[in-house]
Structures are given as structure tokens and as C-alpha cells.
C-alpha atoms as a PDB file:
ATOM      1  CA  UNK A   1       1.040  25.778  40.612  1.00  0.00           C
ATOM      2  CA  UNK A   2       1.289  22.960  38.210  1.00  0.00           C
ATOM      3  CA  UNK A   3       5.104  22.571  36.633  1.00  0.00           C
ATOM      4  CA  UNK A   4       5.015  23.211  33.193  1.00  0.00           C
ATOM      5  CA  UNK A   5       8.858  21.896  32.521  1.00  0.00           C
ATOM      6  CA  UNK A   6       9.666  18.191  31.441  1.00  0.00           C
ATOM      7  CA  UNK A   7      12.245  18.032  34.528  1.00  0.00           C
ATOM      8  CA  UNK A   8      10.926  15.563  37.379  1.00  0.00           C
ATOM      9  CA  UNK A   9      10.376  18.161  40.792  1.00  0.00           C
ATOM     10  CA  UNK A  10      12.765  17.706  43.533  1.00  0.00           C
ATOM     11  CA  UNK A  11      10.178  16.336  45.641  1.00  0.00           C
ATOM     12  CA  UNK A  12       9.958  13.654  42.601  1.00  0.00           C
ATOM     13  CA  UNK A  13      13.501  13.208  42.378  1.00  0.00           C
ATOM     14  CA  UNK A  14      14.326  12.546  46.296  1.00  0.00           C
ATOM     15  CA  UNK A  15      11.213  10.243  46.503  1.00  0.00           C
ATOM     16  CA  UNK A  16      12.832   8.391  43.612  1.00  0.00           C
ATOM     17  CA  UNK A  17      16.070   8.620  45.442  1.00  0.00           C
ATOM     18  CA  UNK A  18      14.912   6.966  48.700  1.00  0.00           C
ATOM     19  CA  UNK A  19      12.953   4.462  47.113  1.00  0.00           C
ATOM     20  CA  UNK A  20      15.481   2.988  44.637  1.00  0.00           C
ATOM     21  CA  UNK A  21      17.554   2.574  48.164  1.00  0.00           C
ATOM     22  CA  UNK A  22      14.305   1.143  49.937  1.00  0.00           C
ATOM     23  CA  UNK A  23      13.275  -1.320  47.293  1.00  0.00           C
ATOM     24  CA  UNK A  24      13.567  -4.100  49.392  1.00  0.00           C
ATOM     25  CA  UNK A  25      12.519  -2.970  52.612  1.00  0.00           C
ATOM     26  CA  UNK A  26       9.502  -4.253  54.091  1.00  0.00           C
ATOM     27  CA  UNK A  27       6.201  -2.382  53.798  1.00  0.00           C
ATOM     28  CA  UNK A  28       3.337  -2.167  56.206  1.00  0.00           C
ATOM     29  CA  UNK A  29       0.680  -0.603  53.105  1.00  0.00           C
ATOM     30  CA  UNK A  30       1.195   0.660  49.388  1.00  0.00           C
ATOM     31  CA  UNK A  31       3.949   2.680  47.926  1.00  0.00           C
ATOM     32  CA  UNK A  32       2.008   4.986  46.268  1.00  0.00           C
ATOM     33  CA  UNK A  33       0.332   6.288  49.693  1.00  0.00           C
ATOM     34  CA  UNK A  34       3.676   5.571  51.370  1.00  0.00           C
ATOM     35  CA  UNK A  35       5.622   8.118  49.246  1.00  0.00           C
ATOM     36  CA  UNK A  36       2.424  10.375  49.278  1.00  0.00           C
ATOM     37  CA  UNK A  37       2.780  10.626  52.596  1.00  0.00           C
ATOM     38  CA  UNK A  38       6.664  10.505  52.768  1.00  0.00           C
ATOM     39  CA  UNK A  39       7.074  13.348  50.495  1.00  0.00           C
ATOM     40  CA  UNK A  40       4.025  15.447  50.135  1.00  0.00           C
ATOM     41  CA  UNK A  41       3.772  14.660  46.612  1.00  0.00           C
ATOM     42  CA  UNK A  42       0.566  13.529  44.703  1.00  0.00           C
ATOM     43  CA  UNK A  43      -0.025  10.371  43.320  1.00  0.00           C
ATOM     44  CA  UNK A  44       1.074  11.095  39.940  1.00  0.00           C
ATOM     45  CA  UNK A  45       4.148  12.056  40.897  1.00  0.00           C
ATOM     46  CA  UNK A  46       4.346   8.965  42.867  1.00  0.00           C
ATOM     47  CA  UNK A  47       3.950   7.494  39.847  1.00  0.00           C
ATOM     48  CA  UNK A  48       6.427   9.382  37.849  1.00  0.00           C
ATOM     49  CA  UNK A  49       8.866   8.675  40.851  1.00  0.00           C
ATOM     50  CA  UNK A  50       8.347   5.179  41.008  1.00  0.00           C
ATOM     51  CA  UNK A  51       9.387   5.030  37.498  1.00  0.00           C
ATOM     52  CA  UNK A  52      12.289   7.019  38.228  1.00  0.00           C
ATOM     53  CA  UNK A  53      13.732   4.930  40.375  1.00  0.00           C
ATOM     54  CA  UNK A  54      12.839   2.070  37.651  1.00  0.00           C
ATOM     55  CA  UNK A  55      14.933   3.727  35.074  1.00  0.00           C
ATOM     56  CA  UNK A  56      17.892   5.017  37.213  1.00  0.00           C
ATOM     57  CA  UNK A  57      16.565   8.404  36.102  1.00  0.00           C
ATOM     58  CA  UNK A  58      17.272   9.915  40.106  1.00  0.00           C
ATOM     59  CA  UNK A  59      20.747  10.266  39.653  1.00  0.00           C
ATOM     60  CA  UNK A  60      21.572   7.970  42.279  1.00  0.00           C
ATOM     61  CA  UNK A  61      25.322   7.571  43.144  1.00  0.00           C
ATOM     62  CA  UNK A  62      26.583  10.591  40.820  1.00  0.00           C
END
């Protein structure tokens, strides 16, 4: 079921979480697939939690 509330999902939220702490890490492919695969989310979430972790919107460190 599609969420319907403005909120980012938990999934969202930890895969913004890991990758503001990943940034620099070295990849072998794509973030987008990379957190697809990491989290089970879609790629529009992957999206929405790549800008996340651009914005400091995860909550990181609180």
C-alpha cells in the first residue's frame, strides 16, 4: 500500500541514515540500485532518501 502521509518511511529514513555515514565509501555500481537492494525500497524512495541524507533530514546524531 502506497503511504499517503508527507513523513519519509522508515525504510527511507534508515537508508538515508546509512548513506549520509557511507558517503565516502567506495562503490562497486550505483546508489540508487545499491540502496534498492540494501533496503528493499523502490527507486523513488531511493531518491527521496538520497535527498535525505542531502538535507540532514534523517535525524542523524539526535
Amino acid at each position: 500500500m502506497e503511504q499517503i502521509d508527507l513523513e519519509p518511511d522508515e525504510a527511507v529514513t534508515l537508508a538515508a541514515e546509512w548513506l549520509r555515514k557511507h558517503r565516502n565509501d567506495p562503490r562497486d555500481r550505483a546508489i540508487v540500485p545499491d540502496l534498492k537492494t540494501r533496503f528493499g525500497i523502490s527507486a523513488i524512495q531511493a531518491c527521496e532518501a538520497i535527498r535525505l541524507s542531502r538535507q540532514g533530514g534523517a535525524n542523524v546524531g539526535t
